[in-house]
N, C-alpha and C. Protein backbone atom coordinates (compact mmCIF):
# COMPACT_ATOMS: atom_id res chain seq x y z
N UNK A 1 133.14 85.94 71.07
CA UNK A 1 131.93 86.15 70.28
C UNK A 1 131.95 87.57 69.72
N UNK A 2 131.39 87.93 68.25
CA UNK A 2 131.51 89.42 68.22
C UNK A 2 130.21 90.09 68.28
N UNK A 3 130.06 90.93 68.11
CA UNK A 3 129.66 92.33 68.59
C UNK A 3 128.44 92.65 67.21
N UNK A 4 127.59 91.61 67.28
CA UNK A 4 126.34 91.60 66.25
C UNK A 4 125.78 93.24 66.18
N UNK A 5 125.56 93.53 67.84
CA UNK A 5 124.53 94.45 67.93
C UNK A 5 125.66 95.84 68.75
N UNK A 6 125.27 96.68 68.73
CA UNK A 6 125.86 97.81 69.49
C UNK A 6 124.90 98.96 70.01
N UNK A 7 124.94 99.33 71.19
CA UNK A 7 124.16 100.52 71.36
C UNK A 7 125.16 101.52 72.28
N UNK A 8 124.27 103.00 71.74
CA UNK A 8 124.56 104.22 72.54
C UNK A 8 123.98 105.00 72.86
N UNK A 9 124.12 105.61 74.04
CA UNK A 9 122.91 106.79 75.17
C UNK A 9 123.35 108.20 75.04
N UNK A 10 122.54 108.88 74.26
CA UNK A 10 122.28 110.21 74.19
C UNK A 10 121.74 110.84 75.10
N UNK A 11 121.84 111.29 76.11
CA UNK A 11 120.70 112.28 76.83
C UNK A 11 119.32 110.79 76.92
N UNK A 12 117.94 111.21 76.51
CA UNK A 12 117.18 110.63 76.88
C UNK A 12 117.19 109.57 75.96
N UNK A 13 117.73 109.11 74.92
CA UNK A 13 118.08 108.12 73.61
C UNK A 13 118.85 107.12 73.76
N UNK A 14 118.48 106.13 73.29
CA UNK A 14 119.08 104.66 73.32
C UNK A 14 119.10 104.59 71.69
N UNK A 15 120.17 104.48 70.91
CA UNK A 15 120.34 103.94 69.60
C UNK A 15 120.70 102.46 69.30
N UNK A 16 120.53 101.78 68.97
CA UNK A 16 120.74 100.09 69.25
C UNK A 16 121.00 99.87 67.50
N UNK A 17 122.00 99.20 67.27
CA UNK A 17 122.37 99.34 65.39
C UNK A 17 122.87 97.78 65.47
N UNK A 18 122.45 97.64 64.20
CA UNK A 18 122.64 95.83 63.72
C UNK A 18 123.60 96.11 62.82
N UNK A 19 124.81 95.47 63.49
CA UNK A 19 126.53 95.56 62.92
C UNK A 19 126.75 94.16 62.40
N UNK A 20 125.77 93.92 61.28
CA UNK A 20 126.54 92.94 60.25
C UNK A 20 126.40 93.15 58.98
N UNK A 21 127.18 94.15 58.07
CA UNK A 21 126.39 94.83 56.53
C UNK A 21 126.96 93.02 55.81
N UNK A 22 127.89 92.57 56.36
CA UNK A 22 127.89 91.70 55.19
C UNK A 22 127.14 90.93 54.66
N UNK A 23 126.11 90.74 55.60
CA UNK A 23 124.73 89.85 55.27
C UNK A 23 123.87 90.74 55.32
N UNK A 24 123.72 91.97 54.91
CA UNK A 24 122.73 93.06 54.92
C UNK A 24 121.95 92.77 56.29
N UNK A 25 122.64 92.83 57.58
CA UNK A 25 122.32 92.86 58.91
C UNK A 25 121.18 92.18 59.16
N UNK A 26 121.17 90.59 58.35
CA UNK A 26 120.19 89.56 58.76
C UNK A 26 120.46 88.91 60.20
N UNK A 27 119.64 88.56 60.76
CA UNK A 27 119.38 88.34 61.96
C UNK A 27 119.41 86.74 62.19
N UNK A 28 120.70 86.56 63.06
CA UNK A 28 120.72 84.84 63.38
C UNK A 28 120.67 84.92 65.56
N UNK A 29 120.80 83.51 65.20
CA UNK A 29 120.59 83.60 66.59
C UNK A 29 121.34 84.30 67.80
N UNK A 30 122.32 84.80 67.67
CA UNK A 30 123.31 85.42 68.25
C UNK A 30 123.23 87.16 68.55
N UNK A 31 122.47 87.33 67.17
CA UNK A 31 121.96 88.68 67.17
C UNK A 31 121.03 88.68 67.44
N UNK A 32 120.08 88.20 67.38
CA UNK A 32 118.61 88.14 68.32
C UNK A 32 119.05 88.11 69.96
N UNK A 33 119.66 87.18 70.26
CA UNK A 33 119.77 88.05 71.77
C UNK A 33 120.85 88.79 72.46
N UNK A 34 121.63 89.64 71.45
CA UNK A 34 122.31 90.65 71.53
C UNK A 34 121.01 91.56 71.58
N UNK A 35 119.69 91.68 70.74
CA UNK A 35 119.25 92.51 70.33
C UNK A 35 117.98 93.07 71.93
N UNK A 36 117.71 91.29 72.29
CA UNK A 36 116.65 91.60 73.60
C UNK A 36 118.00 91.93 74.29
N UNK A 37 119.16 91.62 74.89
CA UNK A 37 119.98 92.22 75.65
C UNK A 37 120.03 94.31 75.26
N UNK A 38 120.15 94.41 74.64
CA UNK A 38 120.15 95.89 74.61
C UNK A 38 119.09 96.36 74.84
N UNK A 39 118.02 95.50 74.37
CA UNK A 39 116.31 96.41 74.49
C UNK A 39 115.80 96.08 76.17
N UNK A 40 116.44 95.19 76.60
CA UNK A 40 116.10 94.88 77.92
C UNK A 40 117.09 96.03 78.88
N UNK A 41 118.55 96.26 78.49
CA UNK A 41 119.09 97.59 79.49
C UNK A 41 118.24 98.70 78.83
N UNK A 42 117.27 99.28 78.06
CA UNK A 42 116.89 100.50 77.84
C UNK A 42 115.68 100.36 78.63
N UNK A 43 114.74 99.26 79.18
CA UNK A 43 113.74 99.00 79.55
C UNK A 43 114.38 99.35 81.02
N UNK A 44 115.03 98.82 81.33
CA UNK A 44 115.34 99.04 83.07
C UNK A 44 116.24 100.52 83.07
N UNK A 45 116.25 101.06 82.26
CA UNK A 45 116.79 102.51 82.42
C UNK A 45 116.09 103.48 82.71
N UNK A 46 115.69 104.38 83.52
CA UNK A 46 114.60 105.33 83.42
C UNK A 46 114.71 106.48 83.29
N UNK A 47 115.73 106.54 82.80
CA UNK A 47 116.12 107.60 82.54
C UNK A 47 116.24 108.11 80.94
N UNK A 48 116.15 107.02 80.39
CA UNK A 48 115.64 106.78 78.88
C UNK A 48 114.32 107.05 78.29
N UNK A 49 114.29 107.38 77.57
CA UNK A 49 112.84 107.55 76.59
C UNK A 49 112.56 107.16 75.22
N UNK A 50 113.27 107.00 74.70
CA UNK A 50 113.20 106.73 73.26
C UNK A 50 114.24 105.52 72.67
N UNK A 51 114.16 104.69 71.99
CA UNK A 51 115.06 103.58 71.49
C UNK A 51 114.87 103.91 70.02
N UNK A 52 115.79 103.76 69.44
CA UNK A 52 116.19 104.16 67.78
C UNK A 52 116.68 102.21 67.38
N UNK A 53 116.18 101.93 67.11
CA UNK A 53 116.66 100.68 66.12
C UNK A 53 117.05 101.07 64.45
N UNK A 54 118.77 100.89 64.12
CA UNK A 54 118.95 100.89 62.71
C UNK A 54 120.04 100.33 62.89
N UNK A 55 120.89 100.12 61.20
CA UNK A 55 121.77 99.52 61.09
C UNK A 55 122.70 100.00 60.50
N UNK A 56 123.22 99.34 59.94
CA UNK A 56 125.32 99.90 59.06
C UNK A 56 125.20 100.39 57.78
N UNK A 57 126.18 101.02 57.71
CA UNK A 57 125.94 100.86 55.52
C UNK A 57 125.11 101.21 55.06
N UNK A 58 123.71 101.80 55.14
CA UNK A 58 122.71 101.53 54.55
C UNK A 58 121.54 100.39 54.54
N UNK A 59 121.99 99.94 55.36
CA UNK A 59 120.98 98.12 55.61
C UNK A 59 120.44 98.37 57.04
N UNK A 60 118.95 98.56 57.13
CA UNK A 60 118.60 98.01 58.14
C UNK A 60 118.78 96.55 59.04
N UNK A 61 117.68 96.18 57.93
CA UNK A 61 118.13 94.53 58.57
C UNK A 61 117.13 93.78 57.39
N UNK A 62 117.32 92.54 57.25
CA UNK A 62 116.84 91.80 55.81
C UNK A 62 116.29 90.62 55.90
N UNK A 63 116.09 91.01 57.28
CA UNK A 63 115.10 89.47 57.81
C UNK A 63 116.10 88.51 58.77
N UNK A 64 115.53 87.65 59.08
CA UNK A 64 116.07 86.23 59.40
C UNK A 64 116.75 85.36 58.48
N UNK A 65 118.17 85.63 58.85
CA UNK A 65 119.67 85.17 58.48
C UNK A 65 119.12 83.45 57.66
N UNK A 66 118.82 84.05 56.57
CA UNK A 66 118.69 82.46 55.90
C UNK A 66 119.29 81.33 56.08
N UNK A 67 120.92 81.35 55.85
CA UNK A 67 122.04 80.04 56.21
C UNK A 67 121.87 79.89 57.83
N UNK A 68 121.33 80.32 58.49
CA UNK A 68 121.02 79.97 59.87
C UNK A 68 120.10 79.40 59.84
N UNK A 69 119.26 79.67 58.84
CA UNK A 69 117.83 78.80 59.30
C UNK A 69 117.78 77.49 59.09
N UNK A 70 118.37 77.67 57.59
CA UNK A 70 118.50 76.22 56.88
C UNK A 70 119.30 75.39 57.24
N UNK A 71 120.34 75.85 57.72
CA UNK A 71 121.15 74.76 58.79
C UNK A 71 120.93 74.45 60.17
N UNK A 72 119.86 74.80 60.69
CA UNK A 72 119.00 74.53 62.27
C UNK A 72 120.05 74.97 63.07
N UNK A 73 120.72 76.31 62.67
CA UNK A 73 121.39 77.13 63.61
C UNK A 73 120.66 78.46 63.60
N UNK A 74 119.41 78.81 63.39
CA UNK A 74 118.41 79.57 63.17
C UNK A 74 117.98 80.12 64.79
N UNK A 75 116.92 81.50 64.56
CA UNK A 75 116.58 81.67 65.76
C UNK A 75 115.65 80.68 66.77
N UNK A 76 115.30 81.18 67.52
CA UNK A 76 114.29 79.76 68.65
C UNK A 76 112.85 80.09 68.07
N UNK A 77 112.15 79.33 67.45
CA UNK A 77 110.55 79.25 67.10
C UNK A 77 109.80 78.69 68.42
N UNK A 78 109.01 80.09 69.25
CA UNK A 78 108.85 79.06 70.36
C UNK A 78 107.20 80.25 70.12
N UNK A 79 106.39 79.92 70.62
CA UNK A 79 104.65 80.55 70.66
C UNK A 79 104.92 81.83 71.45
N UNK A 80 105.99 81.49 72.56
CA UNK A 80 105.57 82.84 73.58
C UNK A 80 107.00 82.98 74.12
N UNK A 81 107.24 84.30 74.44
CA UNK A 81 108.56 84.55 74.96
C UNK A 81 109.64 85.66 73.65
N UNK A 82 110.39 85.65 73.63
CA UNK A 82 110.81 86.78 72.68
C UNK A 82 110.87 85.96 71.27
N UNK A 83 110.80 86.53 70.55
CA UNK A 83 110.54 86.29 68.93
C UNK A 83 111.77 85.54 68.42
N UNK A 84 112.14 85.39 67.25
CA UNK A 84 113.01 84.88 66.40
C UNK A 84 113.85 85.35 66.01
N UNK A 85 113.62 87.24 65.62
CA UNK A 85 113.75 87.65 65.61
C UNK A 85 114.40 88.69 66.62
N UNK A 86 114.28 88.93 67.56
CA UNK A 86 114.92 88.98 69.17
C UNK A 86 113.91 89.83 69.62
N UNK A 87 113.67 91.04 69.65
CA UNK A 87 112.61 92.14 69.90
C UNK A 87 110.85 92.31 69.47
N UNK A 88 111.16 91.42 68.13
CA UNK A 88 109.73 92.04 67.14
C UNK A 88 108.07 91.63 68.05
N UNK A 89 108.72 90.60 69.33
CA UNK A 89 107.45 90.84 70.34
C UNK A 89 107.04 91.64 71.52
N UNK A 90 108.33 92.66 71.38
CA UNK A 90 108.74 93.23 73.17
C UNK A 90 107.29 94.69 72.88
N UNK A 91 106.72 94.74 74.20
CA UNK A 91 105.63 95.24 74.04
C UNK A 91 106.59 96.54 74.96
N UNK A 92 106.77 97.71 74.40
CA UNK A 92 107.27 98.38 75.28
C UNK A 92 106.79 99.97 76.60
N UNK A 93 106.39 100.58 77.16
CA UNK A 93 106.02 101.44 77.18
C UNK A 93 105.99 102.35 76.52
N UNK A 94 107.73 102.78 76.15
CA UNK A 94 108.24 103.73 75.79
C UNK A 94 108.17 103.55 74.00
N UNK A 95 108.60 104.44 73.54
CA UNK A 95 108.74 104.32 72.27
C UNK A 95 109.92 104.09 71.44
């Protein structure tokens, strides 16, 4: 499987970057929980303080990976539990 998402620890910093410019770092299901996997080791870290979310190239991120959706290889649409998106519900302490 590759390597959607990547993160690195600075001192008190967690940087977490969406490594797909070829789709202007749209978000399918694979990267959504690459994405709670990284935001979940900065949560149990305490030695952390801050999480930086960005991406490659110039592209943040461009939404939810269209050809995933439309082919029902899309993220999980569920009411409660992490988003579709992987993070956009994680309520965090930290910032």
């Amino acid at each position: 499987m590759s390597q959607n998402v990547t993160f690195e620890v600075r001192g008190i910093s967690q940087t977490v970057t969406i490594c797909r410019p070829e789709n202007r770092s749209a978000i399918d299901a694979a990267t959504a929980q690459q994405l709670v996997a990284a935001f979940e080791l900065f949560e149990r870290d305490e030695a952390l303080a801050v999480a930086i979310l960005t991406g490659v190239e110039g592209c943040f991120c461009a939404g939810a990976e269209l050809k995933a959706v439309s082919s029902r290889q899309g993220n999980v649409l569920k009411a409660d539990g992490y988003a579709p998106l992987g993070v956009s519900r994680l309520l965090s302490p930290s910032p």
